[in-house]
N, C-alpha and C. Protein backbone atom coordinates (compact mmCIF):
# COMPACT_ATOMS: atom_id res chain seq x y z
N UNK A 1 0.84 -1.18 0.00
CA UNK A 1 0.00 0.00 0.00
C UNK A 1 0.89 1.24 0.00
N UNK A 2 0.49 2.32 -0.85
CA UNK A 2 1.47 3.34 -1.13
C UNK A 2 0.93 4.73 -0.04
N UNK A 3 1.99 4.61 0.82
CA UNK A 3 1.19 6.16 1.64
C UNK A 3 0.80 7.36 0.87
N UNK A 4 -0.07 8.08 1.16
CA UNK A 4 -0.82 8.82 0.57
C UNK A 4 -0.25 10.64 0.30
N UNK A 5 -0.14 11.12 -0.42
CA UNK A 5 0.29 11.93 -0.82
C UNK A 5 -0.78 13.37 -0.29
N UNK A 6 -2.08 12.98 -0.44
CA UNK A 6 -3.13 13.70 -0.53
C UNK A 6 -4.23 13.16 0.71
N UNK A 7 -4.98 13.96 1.28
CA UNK A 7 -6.42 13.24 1.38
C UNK A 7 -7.82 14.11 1.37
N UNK A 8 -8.96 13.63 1.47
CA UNK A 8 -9.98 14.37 1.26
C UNK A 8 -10.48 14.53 2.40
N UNK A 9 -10.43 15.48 3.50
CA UNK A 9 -11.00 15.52 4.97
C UNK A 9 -12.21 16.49 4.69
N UNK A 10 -13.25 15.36 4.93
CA UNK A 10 -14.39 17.05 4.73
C UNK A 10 -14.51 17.57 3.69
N UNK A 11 -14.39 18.48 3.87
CA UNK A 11 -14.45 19.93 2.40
C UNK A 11 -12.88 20.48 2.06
N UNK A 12 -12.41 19.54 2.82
CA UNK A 12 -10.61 20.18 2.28
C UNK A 12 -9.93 19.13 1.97
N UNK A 13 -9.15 19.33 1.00
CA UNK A 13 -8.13 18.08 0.77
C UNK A 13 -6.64 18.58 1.57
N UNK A 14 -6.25 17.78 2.49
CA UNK A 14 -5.09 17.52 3.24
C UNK A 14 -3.61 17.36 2.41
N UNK A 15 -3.01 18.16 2.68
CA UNK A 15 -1.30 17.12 2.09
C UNK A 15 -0.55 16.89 2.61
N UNK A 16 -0.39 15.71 2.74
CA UNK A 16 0.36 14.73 3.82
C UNK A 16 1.54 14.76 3.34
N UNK A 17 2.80 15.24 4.41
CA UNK A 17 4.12 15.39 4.39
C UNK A 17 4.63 14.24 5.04
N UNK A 18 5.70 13.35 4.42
CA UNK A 18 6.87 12.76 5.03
C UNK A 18 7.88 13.34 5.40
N UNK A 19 8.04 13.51 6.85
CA UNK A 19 9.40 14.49 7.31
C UNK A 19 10.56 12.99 7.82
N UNK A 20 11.85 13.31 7.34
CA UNK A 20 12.75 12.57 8.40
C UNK A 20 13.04 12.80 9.82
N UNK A 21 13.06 14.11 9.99
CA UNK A 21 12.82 14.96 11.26
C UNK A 21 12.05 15.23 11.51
N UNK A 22 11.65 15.16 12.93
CA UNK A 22 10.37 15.74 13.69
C UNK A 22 10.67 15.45 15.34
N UNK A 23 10.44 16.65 15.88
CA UNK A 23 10.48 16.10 17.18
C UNK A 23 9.28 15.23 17.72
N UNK A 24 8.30 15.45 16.71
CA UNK A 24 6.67 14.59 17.27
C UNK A 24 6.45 13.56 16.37
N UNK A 25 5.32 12.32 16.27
CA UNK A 25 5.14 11.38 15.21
C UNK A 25 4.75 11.69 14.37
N UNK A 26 3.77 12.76 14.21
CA UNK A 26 2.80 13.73 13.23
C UNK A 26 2.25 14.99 13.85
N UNK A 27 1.84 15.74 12.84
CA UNK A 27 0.96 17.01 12.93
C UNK A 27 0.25 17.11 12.20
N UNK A 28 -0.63 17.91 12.42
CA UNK A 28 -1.39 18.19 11.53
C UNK A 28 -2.41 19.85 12.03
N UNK A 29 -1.89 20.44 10.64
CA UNK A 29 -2.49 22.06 10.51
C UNK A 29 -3.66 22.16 10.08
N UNK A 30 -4.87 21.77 10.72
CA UNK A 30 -5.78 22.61 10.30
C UNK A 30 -6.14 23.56 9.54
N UNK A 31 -5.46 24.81 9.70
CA UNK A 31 -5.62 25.69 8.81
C UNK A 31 -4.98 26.04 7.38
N UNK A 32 -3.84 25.16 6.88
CA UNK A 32 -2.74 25.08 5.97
C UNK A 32 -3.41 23.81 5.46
N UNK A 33 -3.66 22.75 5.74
CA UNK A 33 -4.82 21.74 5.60
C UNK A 33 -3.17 20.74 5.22
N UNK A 34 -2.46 20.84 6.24
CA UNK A 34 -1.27 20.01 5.90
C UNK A 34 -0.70 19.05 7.43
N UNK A 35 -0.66 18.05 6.91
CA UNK A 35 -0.43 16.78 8.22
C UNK A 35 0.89 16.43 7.57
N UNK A 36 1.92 16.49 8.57
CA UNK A 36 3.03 15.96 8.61
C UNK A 36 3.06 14.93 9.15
N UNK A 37 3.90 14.03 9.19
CA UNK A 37 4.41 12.66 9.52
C UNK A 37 6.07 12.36 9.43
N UNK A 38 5.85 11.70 10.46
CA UNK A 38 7.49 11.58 10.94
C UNK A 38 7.90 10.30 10.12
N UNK A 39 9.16 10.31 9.27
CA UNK A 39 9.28 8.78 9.21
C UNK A 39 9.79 7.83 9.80
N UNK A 40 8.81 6.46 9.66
CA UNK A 40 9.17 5.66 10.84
C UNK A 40 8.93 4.28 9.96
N UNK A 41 8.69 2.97 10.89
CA UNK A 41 7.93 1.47 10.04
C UNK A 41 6.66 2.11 9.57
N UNK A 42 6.20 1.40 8.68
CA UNK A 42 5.62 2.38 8.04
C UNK A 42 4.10 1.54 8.59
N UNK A 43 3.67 0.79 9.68
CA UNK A 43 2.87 0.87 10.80
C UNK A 43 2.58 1.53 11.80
N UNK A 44 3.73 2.55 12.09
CA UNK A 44 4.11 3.69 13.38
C UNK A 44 3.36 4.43 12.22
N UNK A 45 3.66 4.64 10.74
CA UNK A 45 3.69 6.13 10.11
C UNK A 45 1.82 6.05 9.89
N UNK A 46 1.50 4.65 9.50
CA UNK A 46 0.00 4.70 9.20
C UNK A 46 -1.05 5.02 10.35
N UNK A 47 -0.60 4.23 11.87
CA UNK A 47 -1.09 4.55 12.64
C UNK A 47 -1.13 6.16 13.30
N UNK A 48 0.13 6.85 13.17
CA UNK A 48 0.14 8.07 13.32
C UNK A 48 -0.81 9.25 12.29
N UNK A 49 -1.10 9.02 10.89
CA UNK A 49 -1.70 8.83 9.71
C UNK A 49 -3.06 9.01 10.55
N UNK A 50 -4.02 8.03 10.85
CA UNK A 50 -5.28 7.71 11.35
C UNK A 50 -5.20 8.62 12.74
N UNK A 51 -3.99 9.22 13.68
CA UNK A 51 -4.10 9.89 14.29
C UNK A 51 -4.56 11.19 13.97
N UNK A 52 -3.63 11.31 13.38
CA UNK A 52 -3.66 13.31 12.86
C UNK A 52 -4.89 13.56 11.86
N UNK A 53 -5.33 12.46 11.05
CA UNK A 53 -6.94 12.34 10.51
C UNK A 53 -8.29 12.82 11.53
N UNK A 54 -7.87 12.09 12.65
CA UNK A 54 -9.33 12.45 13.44
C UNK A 54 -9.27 13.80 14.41
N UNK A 55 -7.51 13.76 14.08
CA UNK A 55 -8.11 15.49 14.78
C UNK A 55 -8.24 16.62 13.85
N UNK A 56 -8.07 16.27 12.54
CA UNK A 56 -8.05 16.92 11.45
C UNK A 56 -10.27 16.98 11.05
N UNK A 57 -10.51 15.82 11.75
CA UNK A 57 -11.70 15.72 11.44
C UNK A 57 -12.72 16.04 12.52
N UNK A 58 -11.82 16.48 13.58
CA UNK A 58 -12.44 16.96 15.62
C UNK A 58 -11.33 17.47 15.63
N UNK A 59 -10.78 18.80 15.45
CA UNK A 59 -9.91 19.50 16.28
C UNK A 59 -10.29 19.03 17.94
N UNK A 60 -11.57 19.57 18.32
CA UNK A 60 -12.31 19.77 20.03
C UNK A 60 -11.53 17.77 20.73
N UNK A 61 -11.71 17.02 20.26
CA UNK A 61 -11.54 15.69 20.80
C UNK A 61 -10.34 15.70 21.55
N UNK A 62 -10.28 15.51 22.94
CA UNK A 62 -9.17 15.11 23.59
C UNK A 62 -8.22 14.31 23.20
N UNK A 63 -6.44 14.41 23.28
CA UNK A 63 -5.37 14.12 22.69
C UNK A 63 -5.90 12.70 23.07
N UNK A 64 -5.72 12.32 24.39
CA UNK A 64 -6.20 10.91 24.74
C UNK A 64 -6.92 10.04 24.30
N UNK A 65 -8.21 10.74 23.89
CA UNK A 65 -8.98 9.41 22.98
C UNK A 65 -8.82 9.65 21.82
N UNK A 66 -8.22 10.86 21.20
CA UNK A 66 -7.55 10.41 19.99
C UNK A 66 -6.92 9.71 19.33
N UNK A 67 -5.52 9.05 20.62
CA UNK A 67 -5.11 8.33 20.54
C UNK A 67 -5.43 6.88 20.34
N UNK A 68 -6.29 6.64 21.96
CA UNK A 68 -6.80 5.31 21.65
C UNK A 68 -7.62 4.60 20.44
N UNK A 69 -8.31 6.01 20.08
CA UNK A 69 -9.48 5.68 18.64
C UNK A 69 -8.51 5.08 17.47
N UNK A 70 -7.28 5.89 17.63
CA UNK A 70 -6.78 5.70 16.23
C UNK A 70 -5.78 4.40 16.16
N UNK A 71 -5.61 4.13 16.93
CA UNK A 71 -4.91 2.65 17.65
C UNK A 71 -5.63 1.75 17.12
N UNK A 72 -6.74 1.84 18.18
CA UNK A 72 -7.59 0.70 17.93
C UNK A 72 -8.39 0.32 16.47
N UNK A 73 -9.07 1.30 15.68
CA UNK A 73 -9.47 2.11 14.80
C UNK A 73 -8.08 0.88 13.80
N UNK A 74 -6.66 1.60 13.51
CA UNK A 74 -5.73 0.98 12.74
C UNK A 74 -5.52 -0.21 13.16
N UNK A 75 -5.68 -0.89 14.23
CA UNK A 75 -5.32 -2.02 14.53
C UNK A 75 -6.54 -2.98 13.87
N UNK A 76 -7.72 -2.61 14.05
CA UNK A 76 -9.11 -3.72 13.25
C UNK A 76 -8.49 -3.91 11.87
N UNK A 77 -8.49 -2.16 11.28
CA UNK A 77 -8.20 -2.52 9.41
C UNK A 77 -6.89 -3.45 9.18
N UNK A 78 -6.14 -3.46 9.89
CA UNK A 78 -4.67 -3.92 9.89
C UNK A 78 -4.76 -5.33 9.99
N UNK A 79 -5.52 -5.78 11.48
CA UNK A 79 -5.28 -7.13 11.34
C UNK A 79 -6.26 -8.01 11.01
N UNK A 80 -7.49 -7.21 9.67
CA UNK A 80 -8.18 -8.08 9.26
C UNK A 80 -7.84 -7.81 7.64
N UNK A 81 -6.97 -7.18 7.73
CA UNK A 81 -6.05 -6.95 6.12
C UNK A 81 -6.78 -6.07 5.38
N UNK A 82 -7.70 -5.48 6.38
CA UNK A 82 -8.51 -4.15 5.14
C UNK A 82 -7.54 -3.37 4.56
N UNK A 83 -6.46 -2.82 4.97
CA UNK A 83 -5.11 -2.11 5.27
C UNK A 83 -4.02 -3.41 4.61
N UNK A 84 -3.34 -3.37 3.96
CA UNK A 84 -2.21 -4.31 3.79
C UNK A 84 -0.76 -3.58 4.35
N UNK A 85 -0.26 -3.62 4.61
CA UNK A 85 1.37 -2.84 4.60
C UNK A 85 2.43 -3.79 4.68
């Protein structure tokens, strides 16, 4: 599966950056409509991916269940192969 260059959040299309550097796993700007990503296995990078998506899609949602959503959330598609990597 080829990480995504682009995405469609809503009414904005996102552009997803591969950084080698980052002090964090991802970001993501709201207002620039641009999500960075740190590079990593590229399971760290997808799951981080599905992170910065749902706050891209709920700024308001607490960091915490952001987290867990997007964990759990990547872990179903992953290990029922909806997701290949």
């Amino acid at each position: 599966m080829r990480f995504p260059e682009r995405l469609k959040i809503g009414a904005h299309v996102y552009r997803v950056v591969v950084k080698k550097e980052m002090n964090e796993s991802g970001t993501c700007d709201t207002e620039k409509c641009v999500i960075e990503i740190k590079k990593q296995k590229k399971t760290q990078m997808y799951a981080t991916l599905f992170h910065e998506v749902i706050h891209a899609i709920n700024i308001e949602v607490p960091h915490k269940e952001v987290e867990w959503i997007s964990q759990g959330f990547f872990q179903v598609l992953h290990d029922n192969r909806i997701i290949k990597i």
